[in-house]
Protein backbone atom coordinates (compact mmCIF):
# COMPACT_ATOMS: atom_id res chain seq x y z
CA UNK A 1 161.06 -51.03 113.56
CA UNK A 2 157.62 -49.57 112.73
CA UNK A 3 157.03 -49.10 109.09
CA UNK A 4 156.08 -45.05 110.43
CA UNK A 5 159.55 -44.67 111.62
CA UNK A 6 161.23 -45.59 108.73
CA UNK A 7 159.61 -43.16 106.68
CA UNK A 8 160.76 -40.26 109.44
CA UNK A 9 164.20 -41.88 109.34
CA UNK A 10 164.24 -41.48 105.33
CA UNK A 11 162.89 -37.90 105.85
CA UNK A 12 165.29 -36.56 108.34
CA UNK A 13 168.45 -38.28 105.56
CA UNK A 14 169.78 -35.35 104.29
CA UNK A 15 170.95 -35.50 99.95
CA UNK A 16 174.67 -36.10 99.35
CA UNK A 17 176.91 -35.02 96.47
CA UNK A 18 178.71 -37.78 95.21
CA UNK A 19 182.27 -37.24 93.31
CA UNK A 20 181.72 -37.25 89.47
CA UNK A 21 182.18 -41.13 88.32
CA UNK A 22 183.42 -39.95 84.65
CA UNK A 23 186.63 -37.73 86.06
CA UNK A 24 188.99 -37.75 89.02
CA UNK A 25 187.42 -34.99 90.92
CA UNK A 26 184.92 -32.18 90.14
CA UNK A 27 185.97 -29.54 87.57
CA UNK A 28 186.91 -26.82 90.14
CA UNK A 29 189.15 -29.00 91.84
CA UNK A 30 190.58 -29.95 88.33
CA UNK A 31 191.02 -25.94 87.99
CA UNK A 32 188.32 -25.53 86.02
CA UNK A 33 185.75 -22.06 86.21
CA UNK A 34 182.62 -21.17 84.42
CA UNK A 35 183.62 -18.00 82.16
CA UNK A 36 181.47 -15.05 81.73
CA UNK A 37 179.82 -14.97 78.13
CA UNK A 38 181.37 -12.04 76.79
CA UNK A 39 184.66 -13.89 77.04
CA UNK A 40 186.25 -15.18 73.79
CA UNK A 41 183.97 -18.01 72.39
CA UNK A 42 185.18 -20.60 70.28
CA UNK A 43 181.48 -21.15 68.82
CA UNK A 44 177.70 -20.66 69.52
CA UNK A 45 175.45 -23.65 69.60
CA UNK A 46 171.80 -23.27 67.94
CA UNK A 47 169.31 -25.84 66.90
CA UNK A 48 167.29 -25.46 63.67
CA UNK A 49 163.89 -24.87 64.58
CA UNK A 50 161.47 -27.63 64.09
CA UNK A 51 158.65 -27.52 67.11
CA UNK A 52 155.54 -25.75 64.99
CA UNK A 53 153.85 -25.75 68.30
CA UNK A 54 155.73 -23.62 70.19
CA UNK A 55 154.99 -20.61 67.94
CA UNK A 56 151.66 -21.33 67.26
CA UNK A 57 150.11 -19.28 63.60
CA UNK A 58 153.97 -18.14 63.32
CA UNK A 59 156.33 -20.52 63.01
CA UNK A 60 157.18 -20.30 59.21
CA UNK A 61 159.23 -16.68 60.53
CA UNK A 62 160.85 -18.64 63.12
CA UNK A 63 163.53 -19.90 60.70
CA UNK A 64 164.41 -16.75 59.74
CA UNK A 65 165.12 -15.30 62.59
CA UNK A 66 167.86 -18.13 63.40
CA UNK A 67 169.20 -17.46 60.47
CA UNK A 68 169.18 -13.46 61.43
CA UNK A 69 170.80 -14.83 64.30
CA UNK A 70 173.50 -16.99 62.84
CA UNK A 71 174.67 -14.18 60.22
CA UNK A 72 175.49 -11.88 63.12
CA UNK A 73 177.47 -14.14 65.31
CA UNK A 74 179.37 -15.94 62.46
CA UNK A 75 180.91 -12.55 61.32
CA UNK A 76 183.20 -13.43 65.04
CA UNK A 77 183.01 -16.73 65.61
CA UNK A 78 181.74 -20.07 64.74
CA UNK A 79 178.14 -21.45 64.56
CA UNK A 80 177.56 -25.10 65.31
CA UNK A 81 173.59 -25.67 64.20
CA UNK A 82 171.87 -28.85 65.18
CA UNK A 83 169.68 -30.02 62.60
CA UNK A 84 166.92 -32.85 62.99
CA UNK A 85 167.66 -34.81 59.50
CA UNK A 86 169.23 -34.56 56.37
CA UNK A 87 166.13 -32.83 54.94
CA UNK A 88 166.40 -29.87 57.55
CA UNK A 89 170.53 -29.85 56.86
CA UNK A 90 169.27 -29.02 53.35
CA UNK A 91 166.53 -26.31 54.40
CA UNK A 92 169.02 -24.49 57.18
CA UNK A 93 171.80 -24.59 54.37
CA UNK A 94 169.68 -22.84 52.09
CA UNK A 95 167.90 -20.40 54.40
CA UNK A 96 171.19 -19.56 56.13
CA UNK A 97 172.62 -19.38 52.21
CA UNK A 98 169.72 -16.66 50.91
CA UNK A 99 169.95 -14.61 53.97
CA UNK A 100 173.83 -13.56 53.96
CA UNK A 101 175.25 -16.22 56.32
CA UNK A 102 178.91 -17.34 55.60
CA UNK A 103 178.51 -21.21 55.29
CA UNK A 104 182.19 -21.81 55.66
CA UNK A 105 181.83 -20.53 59.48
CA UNK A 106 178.80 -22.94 60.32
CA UNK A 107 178.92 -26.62 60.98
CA UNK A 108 176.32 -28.89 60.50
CA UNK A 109 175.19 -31.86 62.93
CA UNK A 110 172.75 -33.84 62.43
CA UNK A 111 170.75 -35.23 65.35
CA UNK A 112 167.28 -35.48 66.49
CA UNK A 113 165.93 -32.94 69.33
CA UNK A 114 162.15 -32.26 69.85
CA UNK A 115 162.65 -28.45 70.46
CA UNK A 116 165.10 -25.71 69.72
CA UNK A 117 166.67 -24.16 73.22
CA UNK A 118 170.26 -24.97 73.24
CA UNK A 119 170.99 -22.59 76.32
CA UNK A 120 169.08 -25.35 79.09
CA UNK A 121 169.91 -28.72 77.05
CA UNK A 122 173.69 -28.07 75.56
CA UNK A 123 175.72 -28.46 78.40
CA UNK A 124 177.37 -25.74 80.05
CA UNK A 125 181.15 -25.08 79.48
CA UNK A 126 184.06 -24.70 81.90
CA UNK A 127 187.31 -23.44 81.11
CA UNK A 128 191.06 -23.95 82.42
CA UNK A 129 193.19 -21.02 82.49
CA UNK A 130 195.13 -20.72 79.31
CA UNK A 131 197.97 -18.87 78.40
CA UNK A 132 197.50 -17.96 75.11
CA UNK A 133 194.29 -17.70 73.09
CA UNK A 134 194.43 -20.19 69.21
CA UNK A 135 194.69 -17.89 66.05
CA UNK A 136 191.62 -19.59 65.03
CA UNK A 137 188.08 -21.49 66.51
CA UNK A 138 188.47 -24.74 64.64
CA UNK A 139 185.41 -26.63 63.19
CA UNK A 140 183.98 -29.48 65.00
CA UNK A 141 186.04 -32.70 64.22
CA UNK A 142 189.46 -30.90 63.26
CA UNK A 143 190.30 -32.09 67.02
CA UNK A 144 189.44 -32.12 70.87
CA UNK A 145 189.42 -28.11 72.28
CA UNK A 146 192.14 -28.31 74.69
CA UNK A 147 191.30 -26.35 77.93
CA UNK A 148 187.78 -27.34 78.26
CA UNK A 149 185.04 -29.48 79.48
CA UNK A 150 181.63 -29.89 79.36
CA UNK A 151 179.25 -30.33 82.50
CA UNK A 152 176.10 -32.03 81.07
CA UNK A 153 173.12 -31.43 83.74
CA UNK A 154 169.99 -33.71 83.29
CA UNK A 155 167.55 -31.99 80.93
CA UNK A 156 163.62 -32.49 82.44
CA UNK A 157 162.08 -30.10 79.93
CA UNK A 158 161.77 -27.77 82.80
CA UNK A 159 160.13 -30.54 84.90
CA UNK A 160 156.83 -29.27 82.59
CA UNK A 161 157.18 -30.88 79.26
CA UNK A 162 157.20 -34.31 78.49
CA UNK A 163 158.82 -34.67 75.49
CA UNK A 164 162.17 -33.51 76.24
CA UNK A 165 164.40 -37.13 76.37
CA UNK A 166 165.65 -36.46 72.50
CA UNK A 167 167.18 -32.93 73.68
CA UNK A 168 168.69 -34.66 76.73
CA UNK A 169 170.37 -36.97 74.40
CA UNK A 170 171.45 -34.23 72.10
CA UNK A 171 173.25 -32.52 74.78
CA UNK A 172 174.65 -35.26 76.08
CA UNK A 173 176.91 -36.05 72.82
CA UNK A 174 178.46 -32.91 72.78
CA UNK A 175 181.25 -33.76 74.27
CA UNK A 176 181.82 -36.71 72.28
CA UNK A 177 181.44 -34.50 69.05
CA UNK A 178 183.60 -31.74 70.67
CA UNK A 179 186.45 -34.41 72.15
CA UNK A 180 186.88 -32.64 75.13
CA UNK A 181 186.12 -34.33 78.77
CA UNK A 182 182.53 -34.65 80.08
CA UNK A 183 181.43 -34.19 83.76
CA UNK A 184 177.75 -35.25 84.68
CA UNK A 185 176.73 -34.32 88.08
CA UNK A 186 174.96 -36.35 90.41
CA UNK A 187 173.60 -36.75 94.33
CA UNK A 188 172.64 -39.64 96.65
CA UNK A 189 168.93 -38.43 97.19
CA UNK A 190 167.03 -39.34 100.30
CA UNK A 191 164.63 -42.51 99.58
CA UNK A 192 166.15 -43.41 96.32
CA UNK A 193 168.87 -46.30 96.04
CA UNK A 194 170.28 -45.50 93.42
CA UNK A 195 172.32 -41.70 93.04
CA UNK A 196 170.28 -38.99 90.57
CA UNK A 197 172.02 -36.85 88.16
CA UNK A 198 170.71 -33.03 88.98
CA UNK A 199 168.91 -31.19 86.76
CA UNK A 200 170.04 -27.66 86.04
CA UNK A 201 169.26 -25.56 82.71
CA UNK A 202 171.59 -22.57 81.37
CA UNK A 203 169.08 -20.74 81.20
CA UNK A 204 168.64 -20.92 85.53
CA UNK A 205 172.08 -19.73 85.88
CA UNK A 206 174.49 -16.42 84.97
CA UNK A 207 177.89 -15.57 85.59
CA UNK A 208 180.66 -13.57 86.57
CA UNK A 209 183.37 -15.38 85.46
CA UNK A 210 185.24 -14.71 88.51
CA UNK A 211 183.06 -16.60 91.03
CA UNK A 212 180.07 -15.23 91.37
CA UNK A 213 176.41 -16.78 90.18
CA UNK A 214 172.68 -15.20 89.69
CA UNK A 215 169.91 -17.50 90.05
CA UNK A 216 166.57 -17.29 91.48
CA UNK A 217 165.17 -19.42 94.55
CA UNK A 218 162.12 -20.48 92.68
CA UNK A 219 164.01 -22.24 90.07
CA UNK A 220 166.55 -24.33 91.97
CA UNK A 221 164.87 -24.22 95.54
CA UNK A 222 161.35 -24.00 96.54
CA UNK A 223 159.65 -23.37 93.38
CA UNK A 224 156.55 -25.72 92.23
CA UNK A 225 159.22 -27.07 89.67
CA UNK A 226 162.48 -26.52 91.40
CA UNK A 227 164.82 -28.69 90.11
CA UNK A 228 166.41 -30.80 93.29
CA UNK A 229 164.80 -29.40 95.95
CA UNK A 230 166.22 -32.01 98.18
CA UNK A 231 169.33 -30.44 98.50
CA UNK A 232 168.14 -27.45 99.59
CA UNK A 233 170.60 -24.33 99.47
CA UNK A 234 173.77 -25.46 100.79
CA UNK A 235 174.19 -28.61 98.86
CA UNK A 236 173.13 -26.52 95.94
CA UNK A 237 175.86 -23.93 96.36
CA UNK A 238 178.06 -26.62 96.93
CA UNK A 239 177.38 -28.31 93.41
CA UNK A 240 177.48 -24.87 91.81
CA UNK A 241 180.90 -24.44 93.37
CA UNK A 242 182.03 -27.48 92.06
CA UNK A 243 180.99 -27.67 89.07
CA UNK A 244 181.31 -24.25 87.65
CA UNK A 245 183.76 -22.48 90.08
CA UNK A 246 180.75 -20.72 92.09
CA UNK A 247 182.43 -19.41 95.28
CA UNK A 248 178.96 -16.85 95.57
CA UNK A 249 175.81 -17.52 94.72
CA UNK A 250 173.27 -14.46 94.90
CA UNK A 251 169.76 -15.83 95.48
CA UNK A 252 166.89 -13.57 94.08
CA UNK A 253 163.35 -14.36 94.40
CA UNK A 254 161.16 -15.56 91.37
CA UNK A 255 160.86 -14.91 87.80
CA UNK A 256 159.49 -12.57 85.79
CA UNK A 257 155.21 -13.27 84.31
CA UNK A 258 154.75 -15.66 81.48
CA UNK A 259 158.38 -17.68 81.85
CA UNK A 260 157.28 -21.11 81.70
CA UNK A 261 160.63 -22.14 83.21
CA UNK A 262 159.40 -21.55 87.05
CA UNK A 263 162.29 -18.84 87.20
CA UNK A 264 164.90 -18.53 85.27
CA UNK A 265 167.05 -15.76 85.86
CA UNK A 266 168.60 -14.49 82.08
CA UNK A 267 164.75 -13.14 81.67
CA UNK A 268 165.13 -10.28 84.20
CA UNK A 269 168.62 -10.40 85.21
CA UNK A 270 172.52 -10.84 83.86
CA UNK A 271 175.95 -9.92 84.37
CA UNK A 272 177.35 -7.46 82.31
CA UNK A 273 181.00 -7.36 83.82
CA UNK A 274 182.21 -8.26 87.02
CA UNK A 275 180.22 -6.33 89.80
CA UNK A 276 177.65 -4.98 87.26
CA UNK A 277 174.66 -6.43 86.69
CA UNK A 278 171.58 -5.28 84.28
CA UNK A 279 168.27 -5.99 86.01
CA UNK A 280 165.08 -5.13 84.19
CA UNK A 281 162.52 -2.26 85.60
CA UNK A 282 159.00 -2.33 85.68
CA UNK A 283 157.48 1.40 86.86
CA UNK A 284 154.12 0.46 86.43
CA UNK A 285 152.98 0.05 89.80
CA UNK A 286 150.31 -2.29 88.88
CA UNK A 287 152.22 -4.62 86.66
CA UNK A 288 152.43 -7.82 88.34
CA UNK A 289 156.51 -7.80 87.39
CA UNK A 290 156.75 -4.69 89.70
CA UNK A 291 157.01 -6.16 93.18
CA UNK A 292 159.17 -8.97 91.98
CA UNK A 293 161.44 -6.97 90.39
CA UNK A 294 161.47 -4.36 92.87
CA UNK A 295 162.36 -7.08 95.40
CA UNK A 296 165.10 -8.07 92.58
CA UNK A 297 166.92 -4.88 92.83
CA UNK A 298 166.72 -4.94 96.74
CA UNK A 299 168.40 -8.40 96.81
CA UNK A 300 170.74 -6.75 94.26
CA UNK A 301 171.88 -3.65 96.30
CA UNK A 302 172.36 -5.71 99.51
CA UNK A 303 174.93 -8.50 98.20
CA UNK A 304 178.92 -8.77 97.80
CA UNK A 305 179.90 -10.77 94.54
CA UNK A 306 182.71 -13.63 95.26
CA UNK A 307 185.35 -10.84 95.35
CA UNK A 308 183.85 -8.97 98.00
CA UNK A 309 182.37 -6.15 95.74
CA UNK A 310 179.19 -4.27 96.09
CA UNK A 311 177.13 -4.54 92.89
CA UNK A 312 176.39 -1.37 90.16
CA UNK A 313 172.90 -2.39 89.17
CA UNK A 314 171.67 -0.84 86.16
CA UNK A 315 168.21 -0.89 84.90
CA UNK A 316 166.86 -2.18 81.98
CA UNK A 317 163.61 -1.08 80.56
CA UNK A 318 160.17 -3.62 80.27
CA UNK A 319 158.95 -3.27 77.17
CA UNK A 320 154.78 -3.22 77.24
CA UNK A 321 153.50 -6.45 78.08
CA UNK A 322 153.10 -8.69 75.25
CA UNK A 323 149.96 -11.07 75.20
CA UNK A 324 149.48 -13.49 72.63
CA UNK A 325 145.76 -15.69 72.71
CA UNK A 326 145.28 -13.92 76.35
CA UNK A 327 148.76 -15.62 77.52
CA UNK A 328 151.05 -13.10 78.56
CA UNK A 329 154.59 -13.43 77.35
CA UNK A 330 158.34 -13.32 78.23
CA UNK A 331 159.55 -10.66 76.58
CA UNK A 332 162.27 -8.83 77.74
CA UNK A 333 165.53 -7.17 76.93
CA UNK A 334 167.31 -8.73 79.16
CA UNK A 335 167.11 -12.35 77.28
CA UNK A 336 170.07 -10.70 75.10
CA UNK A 337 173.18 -12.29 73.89
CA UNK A 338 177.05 -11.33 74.13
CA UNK A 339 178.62 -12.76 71.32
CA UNK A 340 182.46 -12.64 70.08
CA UNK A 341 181.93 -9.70 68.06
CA UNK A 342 178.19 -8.30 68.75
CA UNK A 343 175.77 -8.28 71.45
CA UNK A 344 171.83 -9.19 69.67
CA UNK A 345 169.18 -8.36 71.53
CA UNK A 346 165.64 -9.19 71.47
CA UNK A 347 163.01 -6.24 70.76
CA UNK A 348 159.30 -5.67 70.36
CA UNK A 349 158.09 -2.79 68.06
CA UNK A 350 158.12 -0.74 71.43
CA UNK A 351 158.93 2.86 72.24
CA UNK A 352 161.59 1.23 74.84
CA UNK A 353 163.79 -0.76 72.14
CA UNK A 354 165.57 2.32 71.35
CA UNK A 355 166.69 3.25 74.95
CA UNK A 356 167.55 -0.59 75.82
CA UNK A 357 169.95 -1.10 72.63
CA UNK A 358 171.17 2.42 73.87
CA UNK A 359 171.95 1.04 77.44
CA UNK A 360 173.49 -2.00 76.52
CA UNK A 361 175.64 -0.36 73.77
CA UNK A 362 177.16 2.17 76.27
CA UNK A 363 177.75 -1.32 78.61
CA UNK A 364 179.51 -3.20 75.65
CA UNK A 365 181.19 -0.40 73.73
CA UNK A 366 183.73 -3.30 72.21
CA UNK A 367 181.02 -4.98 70.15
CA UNK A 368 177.94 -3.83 67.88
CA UNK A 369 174.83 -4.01 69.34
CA UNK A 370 172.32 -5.41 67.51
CA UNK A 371 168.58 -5.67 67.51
CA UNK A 372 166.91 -8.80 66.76
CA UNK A 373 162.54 -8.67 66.09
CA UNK A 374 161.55 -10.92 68.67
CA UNK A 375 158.18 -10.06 69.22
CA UNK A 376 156.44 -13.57 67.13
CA UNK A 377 159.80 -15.43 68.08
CA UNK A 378 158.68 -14.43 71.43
CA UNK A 379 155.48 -16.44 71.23
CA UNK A 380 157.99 -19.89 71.71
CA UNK A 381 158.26 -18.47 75.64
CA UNK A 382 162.29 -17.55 74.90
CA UNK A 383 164.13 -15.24 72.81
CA UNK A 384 168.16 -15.08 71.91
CA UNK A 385 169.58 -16.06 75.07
CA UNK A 386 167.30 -19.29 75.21
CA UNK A 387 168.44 -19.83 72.05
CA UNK A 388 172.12 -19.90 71.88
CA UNK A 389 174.30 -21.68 74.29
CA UNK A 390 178.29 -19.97 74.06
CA UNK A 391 181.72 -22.56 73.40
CA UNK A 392 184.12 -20.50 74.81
CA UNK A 393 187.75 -21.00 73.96
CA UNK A 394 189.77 -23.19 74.73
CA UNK A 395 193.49 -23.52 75.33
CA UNK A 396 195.66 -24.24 72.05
């Protein structure tokens, strides 16, 4: 056959999902769902920050502001904190110590990463029904949390950085140091022998936790860095489904300016209970975020969740743009996080940080809403969400 024909005949092969080889079937058909985040959490995984250059001329506040972090959300749950060495274990310990943070609710594991974003390199948690909740989150190593798994998707640094391969092994041992089972999915790609596990970040994806997923077309689709773009939107539905108990995906366009993720949707847009979803709003007219959120909320208004629901879409205010060395930056309010006990959110010395913590608190009237300064933690491209990837609880 002509060597021109083959190469049409490898074209035209479409991708294929292959069953997990580490478990009898995919976690949905093992009755297995992605919960939403403000659902009970066992524990919230951080990483000790480490990466000087991602907050160029700041990082010595970057510390800080994980332990900020790790004070709120150990006053409901537990806080498992990656730390590069020994060395760092002793720097975290005593930063965390001097700034109010209960040590006894923190556990320490030592491991090498090369940046700090547990939300796109931990890997993302599915849950079995359970019938009762445990009195108490145990620390890591006590035993295996019954009633969960862990789906580990390849970490690519965002297919942008290359130094990513030591937070790809980090995530990967989680559910070794967790005990609980470990699914790692994978497709037979066209032109490539062997199959390739598929890249996804938490960061890409939010949930309903009753069936229903947010993420953007950019990121997982036709972006310059989607992440498998050859297997196109059914294929990709159908690994979100099985995987993480997707029934619905809601496709939105791209992603907000100056996220270096090509797309990721918990910058602009996130469930805050089933059928409601906060979506941040640009009014300046000449803001390039306006159009794509704009188009956002459109998209929004249009769609049926996984129960059949139209969606309440509240806004969210922008905050001014913040520019750093002429780069404009990420920030938003959106990028907050729903803990056990407290929701943080990011803010920026702006006029609109009032009015956001006011919006979120009347959305999560169960749990203190907190503001976090974010504006030089900012500078790293995330903010809390990127930072903090939830354990939710398991069955006793």
């Amino acid at each position: 056959m002509p060597q021109t024909n083959k190469r049409a005949r490898a074209r035209s092969t479409p991708a294929r999902v292959l069953p997990d080889p580490a478990a009898a079937g995919t976690p949905q058909s093992l009755g297995y769902r992605m919960p939403a985040e403000w659902e009970p959490h066992a524990a919230t995984w951080l990483c000790f920050p480490h990466e000087a250059s991602d907050w160029p001329g700041k990082f010595e506040l970057v510390p800080w502001v994980f332990a900020e972090i790790a004070k709120k959300l150990s006053e409901g749950e537990r806080v498992r904190l990656i730390v590069r060495d020994a060395a760092m274990r002793k720097q975290a310990r005593s930063q965390f110590q001097r700034s109010g943070v209960d040590l006894d609710a923190v556990d320490f594991i030592v491991c090498p990463t090369d940046r700090s974003w547990t939300r796109d390199f931990v890997p993302s948690f599915v849950v079995r029904e359970r019938a009762r909740l445990p009195k108490r989150a145990r620390p890591l190593g006590e035993r295996g949390a019954d009633g969960i798994a862990a789906v580990k998707w390849r970490f690519n640094g965002w297919a942008r950085y290359p130094n990513h391969k030591r937070d790809e092994a980090a995530g990967s041992q989680v559910e070794g140091w967790l005990g609980v089972p470990g699914f790692m999915p994978s497709a037979q790609m066209p032109r490539k022998k062997k199959p390739a596990r598929l890249v996804l970040e938490g960061g890409a994806i939010d949930v309903d936790g009753e069936g229903t997923l947010l993420a953007t077309e950019e990121c997982l689709l036709d972006g310059k860095t989607a992440r498998n773009p050859e297997l196109g939107r059914a294929l990709t539905e159908q690994i979100l489904r099985d995987y993480l108990g997707a029934e619905k995906v809601i496709w939105l366009g791209r992603g907000i300016v100056g996220d270096d993720t090509g797309g990721h949707i918990d910058d602009f847009a996130r469930f805050v209970a089933p059928g409601r979803v906060a979506l941040s709003q640009e009014k300046n007219a000449r803001d390039p975020n306006y159009r794509i959120l704009a188009e956002a909320r459109e998209r929004l208004e249009g769609a049926r969740d996984a129960k059949g629901r139209g969606l309440d879409v509240i806004p969210l205010p922008m905050p001014e743009p913040v520019v750093f060395d002429r780069l404009r930056l990420p920030a938003s309010y959106a990028n907050f996080y729903v803990g056990t006990s407290s929701v943080i959110v990011p803010t920026f010395d702006d006029a609109a940080d009032r009015h956001a913590l006011g919006i979120l608190a009347e959305l999560f009237p169960d749990r203190e809403v907190v503001g976090i300064h974010a504006r030089d933690f900012v500078l790293g491209l995330g903010t809390l969400h990127c930072a903090t990837q939830q354990e939710p609880l398991g069955k006793p």
